[in-house]
Protein backbone atom coordinates (compact mmCIF):
# COMPACT_ATOMS: atom_id res chain seq x y z
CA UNK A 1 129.59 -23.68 180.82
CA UNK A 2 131.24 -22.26 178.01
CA UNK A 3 130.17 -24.96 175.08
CA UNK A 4 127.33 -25.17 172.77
CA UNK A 5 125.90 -28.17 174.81
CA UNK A 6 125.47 -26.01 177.42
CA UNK A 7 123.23 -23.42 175.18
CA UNK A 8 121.55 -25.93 173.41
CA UNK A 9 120.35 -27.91 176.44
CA UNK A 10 117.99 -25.01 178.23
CA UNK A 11 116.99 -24.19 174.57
CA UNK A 12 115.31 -27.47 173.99
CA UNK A 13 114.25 -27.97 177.62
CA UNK A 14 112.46 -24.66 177.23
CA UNK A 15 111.13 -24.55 173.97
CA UNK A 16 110.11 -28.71 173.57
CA UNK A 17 106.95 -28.87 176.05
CA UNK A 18 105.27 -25.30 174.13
CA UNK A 19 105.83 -26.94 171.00
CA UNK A 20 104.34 -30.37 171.82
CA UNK A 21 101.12 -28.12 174.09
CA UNK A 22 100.99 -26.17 170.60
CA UNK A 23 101.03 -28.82 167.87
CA UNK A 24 98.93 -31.23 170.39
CA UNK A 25 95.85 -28.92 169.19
CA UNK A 26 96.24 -28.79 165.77
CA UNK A 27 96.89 -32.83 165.45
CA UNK A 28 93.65 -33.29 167.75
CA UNK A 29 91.58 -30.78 165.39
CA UNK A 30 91.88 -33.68 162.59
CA UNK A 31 88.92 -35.99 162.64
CA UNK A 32 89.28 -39.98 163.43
CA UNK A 33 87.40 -40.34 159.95
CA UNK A 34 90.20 -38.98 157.60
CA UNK A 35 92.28 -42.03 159.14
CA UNK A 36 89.66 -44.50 158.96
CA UNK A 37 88.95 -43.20 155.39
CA UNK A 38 92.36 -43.72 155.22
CA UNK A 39 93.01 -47.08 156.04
CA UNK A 40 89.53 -48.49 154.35
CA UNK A 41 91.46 -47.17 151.34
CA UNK A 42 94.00 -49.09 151.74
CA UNK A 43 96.63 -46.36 152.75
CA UNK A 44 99.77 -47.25 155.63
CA UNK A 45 100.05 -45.60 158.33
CA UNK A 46 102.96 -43.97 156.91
CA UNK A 47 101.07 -43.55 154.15
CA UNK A 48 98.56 -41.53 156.34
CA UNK A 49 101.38 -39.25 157.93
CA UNK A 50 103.08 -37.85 155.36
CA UNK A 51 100.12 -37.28 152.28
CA UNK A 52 96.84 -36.40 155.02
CA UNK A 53 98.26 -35.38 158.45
CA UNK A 54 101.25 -33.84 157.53
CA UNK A 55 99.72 -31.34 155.21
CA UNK A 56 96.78 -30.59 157.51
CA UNK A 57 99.09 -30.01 160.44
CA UNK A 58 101.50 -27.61 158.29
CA UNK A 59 100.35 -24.48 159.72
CA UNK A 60 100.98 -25.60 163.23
CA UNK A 61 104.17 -26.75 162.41
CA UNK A 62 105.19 -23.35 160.52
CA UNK A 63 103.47 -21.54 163.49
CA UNK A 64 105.19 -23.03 166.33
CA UNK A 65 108.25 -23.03 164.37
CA UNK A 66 108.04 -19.61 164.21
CA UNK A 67 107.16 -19.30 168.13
CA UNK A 68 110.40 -21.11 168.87
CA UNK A 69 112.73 -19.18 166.38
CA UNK A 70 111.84 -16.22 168.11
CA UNK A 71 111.91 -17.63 171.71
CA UNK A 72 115.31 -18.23 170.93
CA UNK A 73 116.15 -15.52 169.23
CA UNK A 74 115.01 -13.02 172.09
CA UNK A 75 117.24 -14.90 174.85
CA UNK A 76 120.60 -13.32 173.27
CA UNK A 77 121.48 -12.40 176.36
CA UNK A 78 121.16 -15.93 178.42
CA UNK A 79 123.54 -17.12 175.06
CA UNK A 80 125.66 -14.47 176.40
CA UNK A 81 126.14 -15.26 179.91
CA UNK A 82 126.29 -18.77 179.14
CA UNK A 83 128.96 -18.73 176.45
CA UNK A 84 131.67 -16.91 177.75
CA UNK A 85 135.05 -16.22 175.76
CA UNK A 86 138.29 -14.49 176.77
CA UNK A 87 138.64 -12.76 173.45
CA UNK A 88 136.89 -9.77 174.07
């Protein structure tokens, strides 16, 4: 206990599988065709992530972003009992 691994840990362990069951429908709500379009076009797949997916799948990402921030925010107090310091 006592150390930021041991804060950060539950945190992600938590927080990851909402985020994934959360973004998971907002990836599958963009049709096959804007890739095929995509790649008929003559775009990489790389190409494909960052100028059509990425900006379709924005909100989710803001959205569960926003989920998570305040997830974290509200356990203060299992930061607290984890991170304990004789100082006070």
């Amino acid at each position: 206990l006592n150390t930021l691994g041991s804060l950060i840990l539950p945190h992600i362990a938590f927080s990851l599988p909402f985020a994934i069951w959360m973004l998971r429908g907002f990836v599958k709500a963009v049709p096959e065709a804007l890739e095929e379009a995509a790649h008929i076009d003559g775009a990489s797949r790389s190409r494909f992530l960052w100028q059509i997916l990425f900006p379709l799948v924005f909100p989710g990402l803001v959205a569960t972003s926003v989920f998570s921030f305040i997830s974290t925010w509200n356990d203060f107090l299992f930061a607290k009992s984890f991170i304990i310091s004789d100082t006070s």
